[in-house]
Protein backbone atom coordinates (compact mmCIF):
# COMPACT_ATOMS: atom_id res chain seq x y z
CA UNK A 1 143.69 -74.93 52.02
CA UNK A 2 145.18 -72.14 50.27
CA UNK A 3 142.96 -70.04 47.83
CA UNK A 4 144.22 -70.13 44.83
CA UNK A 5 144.79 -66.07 44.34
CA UNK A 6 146.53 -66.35 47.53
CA UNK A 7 148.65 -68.58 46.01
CA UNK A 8 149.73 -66.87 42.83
CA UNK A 9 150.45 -64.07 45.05
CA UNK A 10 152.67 -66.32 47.13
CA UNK A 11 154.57 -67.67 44.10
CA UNK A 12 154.79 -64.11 42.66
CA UNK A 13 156.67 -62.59 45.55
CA UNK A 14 158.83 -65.85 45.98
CA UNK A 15 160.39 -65.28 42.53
CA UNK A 16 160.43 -61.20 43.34
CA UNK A 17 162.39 -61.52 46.13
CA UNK A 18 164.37 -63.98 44.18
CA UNK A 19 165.41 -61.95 41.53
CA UNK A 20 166.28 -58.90 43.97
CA UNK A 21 168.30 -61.15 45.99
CA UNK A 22 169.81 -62.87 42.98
CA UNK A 23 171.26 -58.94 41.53
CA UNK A 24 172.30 -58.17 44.50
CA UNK A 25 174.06 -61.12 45.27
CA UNK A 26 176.12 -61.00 41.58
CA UNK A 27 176.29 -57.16 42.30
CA UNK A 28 178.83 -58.05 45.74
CA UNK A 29 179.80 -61.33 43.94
CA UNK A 30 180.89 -60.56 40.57
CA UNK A 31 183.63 -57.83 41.22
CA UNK A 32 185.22 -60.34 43.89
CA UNK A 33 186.02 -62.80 40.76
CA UNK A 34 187.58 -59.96 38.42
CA UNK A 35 183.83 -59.74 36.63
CA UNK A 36 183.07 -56.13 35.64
CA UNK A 37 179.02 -56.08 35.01
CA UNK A 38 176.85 -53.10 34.24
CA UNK A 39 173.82 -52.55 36.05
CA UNK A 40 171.55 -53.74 33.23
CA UNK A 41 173.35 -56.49 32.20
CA UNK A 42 173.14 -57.60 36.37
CA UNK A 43 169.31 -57.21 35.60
CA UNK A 44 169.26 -59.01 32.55
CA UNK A 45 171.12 -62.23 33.85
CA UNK A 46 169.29 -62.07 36.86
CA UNK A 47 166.31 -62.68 34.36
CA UNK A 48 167.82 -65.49 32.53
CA UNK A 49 168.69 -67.18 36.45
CA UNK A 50 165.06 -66.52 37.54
CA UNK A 51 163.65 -68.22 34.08
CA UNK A 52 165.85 -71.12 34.73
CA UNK A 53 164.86 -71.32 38.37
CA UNK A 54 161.24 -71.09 37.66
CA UNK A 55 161.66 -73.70 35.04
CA UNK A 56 163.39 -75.79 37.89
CA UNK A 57 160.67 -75.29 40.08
CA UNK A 58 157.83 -76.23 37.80
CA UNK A 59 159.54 -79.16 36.79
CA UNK A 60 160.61 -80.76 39.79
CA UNK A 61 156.93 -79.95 40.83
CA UNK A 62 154.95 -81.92 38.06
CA UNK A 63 157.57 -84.82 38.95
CA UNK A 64 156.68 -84.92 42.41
CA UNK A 65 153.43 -84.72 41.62
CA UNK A 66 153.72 -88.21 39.45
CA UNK A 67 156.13 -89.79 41.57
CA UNK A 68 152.96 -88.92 44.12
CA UNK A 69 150.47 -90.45 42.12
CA UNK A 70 152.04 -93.42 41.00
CA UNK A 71 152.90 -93.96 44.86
CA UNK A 72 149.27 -93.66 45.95
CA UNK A 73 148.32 -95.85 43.19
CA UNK A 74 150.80 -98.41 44.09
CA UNK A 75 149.83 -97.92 47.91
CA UNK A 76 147.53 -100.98 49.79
């Protein structure tokens, strides 16, 4: 089992390397659609995509985690 410092760490750097990837990604993306973006806004939607992602994330994973226990409660 994961400690749990180990894990912060691991969700930290997920949505890190998230974010980079997500800038650079609109950075080569945007211009291909006609989209002309200045650096900081690229930063500042790539904050509003991360938030939304994380949101995602924590979301699907307290359903999960129901769906989980209602399953193991259900189980024989």
């Amino acid at each position: 089992m994961q400690p749990r410092w180990m894990s912060f760490l691991e969700a930290v750097t997920n949505v890190l390397v998230g974010y980079l990837i997500a800038v650079a990604t609109q950075i080569v993306v945007f211009p291909l659609f006609g989209l002309k973006v200045s650096v900081s806004e690229n930063l500042a939607i790539g904050v509003i995509f991360t938030g939304v992602s994380l949101a995602r994330s924590y979301f699907l994973r307290r359903l999960f985690s129901r769906l989980g226990a209602i399953r193991s409660r259900t189980t024989f």
